[in-house]
N, C-alpha and C. Protein backbone atom coordinates (compact mmCIF):
# COMPACT_ATOMS: atom_id res chain seq x y z
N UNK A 1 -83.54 160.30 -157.61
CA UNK A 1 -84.00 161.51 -156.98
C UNK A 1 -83.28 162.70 -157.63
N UNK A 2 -84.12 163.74 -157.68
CA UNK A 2 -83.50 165.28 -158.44
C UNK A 2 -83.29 165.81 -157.71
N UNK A 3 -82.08 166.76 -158.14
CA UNK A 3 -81.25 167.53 -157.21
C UNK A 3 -82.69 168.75 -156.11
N UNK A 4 -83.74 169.10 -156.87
CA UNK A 4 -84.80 169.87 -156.11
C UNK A 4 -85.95 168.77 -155.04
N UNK A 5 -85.45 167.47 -156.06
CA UNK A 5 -86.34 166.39 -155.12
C UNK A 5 -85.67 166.57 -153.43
N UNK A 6 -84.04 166.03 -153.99
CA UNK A 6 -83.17 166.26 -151.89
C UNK A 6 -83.48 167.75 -151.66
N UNK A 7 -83.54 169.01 -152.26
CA UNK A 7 -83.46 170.07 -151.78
C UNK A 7 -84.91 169.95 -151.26
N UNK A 8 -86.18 169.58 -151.75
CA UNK A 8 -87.17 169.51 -150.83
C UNK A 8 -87.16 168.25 -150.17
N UNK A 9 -86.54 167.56 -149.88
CA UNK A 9 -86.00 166.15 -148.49
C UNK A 9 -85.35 167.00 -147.36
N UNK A 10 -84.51 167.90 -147.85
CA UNK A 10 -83.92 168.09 -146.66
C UNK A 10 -84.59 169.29 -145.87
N UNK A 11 -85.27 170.06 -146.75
CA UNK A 11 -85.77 171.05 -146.17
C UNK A 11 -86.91 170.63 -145.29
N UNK A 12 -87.97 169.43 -145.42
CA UNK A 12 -88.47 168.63 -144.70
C UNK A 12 -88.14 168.14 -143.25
N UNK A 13 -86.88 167.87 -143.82
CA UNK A 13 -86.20 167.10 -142.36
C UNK A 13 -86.31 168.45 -141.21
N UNK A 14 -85.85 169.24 -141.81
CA UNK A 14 -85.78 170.85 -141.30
C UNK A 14 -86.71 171.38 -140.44
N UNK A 15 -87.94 171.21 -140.86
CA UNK A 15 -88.76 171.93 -140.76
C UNK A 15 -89.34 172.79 -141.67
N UNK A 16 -89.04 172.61 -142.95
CA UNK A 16 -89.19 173.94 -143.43
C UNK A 16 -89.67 173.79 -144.63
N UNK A 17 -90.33 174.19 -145.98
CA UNK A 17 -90.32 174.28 -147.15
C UNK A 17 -89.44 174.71 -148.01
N UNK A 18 -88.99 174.28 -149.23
CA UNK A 18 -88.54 175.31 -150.03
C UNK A 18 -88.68 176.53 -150.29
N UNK A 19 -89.78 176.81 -150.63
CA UNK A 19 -90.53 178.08 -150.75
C UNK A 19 -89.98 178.98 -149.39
N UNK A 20 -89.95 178.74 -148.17
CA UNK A 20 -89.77 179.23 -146.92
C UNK A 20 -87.99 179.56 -147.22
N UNK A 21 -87.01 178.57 -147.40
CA UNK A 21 -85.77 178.67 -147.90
C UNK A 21 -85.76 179.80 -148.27
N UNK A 22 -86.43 179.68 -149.70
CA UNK A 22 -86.18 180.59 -151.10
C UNK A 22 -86.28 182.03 -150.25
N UNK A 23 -87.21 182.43 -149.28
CA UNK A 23 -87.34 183.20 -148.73
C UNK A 23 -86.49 184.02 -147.73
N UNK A 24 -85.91 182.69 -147.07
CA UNK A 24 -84.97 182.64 -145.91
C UNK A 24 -83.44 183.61 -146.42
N UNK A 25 -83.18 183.25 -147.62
CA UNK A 25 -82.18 183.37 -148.61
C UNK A 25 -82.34 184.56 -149.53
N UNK A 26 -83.56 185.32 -149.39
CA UNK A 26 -84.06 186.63 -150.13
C UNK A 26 -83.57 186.09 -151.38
N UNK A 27 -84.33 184.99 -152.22
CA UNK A 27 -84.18 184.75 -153.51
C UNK A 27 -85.97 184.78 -153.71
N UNK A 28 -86.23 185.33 -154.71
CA UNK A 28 -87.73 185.27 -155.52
C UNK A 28 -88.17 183.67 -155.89
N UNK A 29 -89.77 183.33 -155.62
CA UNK A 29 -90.10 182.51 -155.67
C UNK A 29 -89.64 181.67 -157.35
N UNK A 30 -89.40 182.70 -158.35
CA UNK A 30 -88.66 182.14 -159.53
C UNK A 30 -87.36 181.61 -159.67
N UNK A 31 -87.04 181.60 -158.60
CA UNK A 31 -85.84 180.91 -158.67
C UNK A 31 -86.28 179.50 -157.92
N UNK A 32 -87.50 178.84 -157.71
CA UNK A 32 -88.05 177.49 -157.49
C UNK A 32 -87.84 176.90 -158.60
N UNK A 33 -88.76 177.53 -160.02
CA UNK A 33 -88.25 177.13 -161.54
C UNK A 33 -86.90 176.29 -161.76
N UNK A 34 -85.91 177.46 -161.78
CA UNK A 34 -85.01 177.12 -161.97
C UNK A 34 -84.30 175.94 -161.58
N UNK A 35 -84.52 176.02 -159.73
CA UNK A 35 -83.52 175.04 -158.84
C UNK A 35 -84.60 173.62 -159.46
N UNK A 36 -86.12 173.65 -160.00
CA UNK A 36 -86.73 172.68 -160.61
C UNK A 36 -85.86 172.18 -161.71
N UNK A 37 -84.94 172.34 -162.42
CA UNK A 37 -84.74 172.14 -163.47
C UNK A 37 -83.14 171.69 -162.79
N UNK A 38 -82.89 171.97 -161.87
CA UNK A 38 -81.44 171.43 -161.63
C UNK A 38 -80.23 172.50 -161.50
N UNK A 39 -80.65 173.35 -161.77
CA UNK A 39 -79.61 175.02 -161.86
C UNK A 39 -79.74 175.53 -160.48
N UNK A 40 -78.65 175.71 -159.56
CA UNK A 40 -78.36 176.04 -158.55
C UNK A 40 -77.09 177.06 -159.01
N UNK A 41 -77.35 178.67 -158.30
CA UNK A 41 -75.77 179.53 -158.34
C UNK A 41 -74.99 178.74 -157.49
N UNK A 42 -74.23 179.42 -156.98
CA UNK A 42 -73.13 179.23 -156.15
C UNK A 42 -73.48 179.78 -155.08
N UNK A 43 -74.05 180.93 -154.93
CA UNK A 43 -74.57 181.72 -153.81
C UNK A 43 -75.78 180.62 -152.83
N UNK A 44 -76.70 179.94 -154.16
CA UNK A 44 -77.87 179.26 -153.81
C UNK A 44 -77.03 177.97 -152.75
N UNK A 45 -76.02 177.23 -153.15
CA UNK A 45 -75.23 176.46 -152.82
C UNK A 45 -74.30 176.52 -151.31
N UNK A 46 -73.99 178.02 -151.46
CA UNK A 46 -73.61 178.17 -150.25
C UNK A 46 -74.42 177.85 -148.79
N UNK A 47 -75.83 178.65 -149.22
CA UNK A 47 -76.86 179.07 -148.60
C UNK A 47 -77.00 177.64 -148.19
N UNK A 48 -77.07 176.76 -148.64
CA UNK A 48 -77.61 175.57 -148.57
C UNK A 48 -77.16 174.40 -147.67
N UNK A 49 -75.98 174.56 -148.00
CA UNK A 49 -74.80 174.16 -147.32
C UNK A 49 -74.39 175.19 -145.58
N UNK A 50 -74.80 176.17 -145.84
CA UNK A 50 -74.33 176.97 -144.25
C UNK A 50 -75.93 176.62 -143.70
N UNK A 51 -77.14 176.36 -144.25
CA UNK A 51 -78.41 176.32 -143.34
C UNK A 51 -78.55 174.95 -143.21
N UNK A 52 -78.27 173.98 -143.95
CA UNK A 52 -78.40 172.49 -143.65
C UNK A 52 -77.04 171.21 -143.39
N UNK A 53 -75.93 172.33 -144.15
CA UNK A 53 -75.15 171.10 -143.62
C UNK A 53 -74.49 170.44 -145.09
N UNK A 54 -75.04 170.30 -145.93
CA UNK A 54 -75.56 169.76 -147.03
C UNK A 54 -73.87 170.00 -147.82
N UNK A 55 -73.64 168.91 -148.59
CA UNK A 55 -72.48 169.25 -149.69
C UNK A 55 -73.09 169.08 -151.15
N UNK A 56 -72.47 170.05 -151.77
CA UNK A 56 -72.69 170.47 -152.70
C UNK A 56 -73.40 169.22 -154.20
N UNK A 57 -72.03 168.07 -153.68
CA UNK A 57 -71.92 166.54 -154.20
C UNK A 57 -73.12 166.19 -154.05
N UNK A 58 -73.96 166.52 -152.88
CA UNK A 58 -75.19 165.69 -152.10
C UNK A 58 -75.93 166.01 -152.87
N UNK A 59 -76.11 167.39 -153.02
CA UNK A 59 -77.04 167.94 -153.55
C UNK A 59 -77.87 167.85 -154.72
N UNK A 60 -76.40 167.60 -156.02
CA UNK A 60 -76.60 168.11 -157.27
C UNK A 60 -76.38 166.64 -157.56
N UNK A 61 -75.56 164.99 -157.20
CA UNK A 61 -74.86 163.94 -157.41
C UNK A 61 -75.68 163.14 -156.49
N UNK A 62 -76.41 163.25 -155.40
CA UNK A 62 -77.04 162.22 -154.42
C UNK A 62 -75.94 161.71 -153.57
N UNK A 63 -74.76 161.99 -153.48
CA UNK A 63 -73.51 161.15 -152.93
C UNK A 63 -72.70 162.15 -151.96
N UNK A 64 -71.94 162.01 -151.05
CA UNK A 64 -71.59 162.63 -150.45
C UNK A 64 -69.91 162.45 -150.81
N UNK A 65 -69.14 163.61 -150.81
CA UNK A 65 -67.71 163.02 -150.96
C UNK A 65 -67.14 163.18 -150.26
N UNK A 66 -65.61 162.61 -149.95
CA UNK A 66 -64.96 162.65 -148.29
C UNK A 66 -64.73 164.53 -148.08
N UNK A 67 -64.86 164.48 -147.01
CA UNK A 67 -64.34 165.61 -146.26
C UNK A 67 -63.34 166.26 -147.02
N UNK A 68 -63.16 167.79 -147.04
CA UNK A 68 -61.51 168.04 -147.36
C UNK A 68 -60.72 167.49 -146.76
N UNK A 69 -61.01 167.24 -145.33
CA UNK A 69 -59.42 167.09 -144.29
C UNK A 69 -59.16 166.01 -144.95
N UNK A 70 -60.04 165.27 -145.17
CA UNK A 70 -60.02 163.23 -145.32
C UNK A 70 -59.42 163.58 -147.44
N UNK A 71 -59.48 164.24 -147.68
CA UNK A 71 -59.27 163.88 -149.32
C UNK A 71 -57.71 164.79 -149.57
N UNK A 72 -57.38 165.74 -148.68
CA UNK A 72 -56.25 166.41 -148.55
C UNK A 72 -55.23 165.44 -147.97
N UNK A 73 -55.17 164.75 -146.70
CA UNK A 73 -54.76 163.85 -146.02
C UNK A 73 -54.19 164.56 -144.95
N UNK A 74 -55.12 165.29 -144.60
CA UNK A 74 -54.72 165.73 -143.04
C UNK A 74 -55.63 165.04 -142.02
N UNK A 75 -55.28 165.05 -140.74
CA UNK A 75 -56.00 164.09 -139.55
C UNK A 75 -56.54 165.30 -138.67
N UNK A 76 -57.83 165.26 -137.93
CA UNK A 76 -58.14 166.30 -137.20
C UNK A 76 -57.42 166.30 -136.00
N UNK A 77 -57.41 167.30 -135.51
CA UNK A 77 -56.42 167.15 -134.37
C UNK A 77 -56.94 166.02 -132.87
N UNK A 78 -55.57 165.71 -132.45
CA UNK A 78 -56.08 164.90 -131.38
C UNK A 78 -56.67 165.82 -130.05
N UNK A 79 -56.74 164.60 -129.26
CA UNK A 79 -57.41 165.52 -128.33
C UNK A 79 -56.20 166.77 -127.29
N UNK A 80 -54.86 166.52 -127.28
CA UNK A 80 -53.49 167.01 -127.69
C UNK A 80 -53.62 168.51 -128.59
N UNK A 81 -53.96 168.13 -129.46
CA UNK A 81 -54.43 168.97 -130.30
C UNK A 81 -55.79 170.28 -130.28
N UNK A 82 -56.09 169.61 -129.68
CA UNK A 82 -57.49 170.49 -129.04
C UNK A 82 -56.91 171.38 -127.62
N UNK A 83 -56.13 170.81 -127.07
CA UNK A 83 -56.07 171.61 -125.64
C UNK A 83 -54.83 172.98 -126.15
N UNK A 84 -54.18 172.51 -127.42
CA UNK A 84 -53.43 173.33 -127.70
C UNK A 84 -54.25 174.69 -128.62
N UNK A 85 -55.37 174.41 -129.41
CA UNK A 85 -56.06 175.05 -130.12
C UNK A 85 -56.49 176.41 -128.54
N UNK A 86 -57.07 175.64 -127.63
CA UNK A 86 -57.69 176.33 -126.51
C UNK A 86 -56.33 177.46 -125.96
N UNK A 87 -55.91 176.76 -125.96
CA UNK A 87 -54.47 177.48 -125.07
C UNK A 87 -54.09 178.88 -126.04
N UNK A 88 -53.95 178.55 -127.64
CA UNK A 88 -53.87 179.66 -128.12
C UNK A 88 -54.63 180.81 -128.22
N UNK A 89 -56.37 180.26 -128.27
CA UNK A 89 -57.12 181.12 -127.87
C UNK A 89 -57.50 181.94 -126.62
N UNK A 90 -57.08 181.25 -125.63
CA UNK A 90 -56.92 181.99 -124.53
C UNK A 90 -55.68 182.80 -124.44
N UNK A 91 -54.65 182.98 -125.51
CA UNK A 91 -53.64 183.95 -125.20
C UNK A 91 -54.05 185.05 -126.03
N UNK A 92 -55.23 185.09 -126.69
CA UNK A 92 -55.52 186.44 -127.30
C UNK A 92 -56.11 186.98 -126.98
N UNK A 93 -55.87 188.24 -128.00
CA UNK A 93 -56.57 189.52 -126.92
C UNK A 93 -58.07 189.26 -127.00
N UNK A 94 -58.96 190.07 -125.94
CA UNK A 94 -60.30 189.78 -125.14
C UNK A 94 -61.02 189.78 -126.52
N UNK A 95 -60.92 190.92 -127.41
CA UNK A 95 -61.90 191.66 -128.55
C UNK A 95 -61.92 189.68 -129.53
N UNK A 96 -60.59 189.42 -129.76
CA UNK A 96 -60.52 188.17 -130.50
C UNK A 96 -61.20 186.98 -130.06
N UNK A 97 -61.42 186.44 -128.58
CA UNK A 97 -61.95 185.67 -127.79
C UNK A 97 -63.38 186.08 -128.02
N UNK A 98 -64.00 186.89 -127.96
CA UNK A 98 -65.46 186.83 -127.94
C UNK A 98 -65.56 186.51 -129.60
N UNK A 99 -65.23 187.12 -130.48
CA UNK A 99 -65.10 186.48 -131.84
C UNK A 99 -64.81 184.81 -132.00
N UNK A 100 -63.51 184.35 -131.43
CA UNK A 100 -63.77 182.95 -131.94
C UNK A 100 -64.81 182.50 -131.19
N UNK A 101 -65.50 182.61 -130.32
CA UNK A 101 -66.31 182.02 -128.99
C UNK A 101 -67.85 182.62 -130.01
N UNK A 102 -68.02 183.22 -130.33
CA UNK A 102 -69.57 183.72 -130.93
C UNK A 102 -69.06 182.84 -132.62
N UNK A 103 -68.20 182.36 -133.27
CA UNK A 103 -68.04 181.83 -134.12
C UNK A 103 -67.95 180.49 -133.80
N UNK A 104 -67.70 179.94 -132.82
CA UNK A 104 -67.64 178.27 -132.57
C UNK A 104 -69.59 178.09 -132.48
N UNK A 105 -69.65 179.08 -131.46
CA UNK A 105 -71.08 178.60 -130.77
C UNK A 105 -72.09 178.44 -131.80
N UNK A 106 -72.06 179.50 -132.64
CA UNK A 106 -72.53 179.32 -134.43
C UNK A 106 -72.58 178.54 -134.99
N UNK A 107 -70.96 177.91 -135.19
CA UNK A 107 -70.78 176.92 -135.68
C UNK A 107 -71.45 175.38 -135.48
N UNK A 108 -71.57 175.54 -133.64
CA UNK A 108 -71.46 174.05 -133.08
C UNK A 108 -73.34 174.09 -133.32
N UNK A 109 -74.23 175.10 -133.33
CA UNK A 109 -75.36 175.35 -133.29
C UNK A 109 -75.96 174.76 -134.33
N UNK A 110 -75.15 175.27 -135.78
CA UNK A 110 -75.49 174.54 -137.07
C UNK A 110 -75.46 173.07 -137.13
N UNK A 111 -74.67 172.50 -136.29
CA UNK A 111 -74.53 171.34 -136.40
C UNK A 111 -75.16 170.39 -135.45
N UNK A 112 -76.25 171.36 -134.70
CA UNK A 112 -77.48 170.71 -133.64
C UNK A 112 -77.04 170.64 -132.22
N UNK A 113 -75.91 171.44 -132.02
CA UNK A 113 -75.20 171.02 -130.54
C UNK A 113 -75.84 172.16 -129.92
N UNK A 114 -76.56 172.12 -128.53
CA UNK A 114 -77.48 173.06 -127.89
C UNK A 114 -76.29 173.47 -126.57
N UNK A 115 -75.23 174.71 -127.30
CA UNK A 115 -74.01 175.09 -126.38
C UNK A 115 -74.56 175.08 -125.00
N UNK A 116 -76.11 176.19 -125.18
CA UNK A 116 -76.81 176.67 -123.58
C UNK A 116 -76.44 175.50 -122.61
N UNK A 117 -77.48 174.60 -122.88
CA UNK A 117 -77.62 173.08 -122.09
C UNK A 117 -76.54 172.86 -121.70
N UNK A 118 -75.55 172.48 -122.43
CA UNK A 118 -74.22 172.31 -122.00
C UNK A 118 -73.50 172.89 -121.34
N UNK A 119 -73.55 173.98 -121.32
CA UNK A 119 -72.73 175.59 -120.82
C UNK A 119 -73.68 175.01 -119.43
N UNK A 120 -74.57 174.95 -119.48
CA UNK A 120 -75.48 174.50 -117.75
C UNK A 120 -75.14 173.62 -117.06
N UNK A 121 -74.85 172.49 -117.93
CA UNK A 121 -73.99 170.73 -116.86
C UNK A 121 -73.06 171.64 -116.38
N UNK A 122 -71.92 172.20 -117.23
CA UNK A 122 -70.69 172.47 -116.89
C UNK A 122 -70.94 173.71 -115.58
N UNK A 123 -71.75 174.49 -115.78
CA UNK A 123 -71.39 175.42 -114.75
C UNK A 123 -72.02 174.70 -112.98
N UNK A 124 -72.56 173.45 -112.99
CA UNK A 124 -73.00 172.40 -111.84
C UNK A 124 -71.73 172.59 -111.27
């Protein structure tokens, strides 16, 4: 499979076309050509990676490679670790809290987690 073959697999999975991407990304339909031929910027790469998830390896190699944390040799934090992450964020100021809180929810969104729904059990 070619690196534009997964870029139109995943955009599939998506919902979406390439062409629709290319759009999504304010890149000109000539840059389909190109990513045809295997030439991706860095910019194109980013894009790709912040709308699907996607590593770079996947993309251009078919293979996925370990994580940074996992190839650096750091461990994610435990769950120890998490209540302490919270604790620091709740000691900052209000303006910073709506920032990390509109940056998680972003985050957790990209990665298919529907915060709303959840934010709803919890407030039961």
């Amino acid at each position: 499979m070619t690196p534009y073959e997964r870029l139109k697999s995943i955009c599939e999975r998506h919902g979406t076309t390439v062409t629709k991407f290319c759009g999504e990304i304010k890149k000109s339909k000539g840059n389909l050509a190109t990513w045809k031929k295997g030439n991706f910027s860095a910019s194109d790469l980013k894009a790709l990676h912040e709308r699907f998830g996607v590593s770079t390896d996947w993309l251009l190699f078919g293979y996925e490679s370990l994580p940074d944390y996992e190839r650096h040799g750091v461990n994610l934090p435990s769950e120890y670790g998490l209540v302490k992450i919270v604790g620091i964020c709740s000691a900052t100021e209000t303006q910073n809290k709506q920032e990390f809180y509109e940056e998680l929810v972003n985050m957790l969104e990209k990665k298919g987690v529907n915060v709303t729904e959840i934010s709803k059990l919890e407030d039961k």
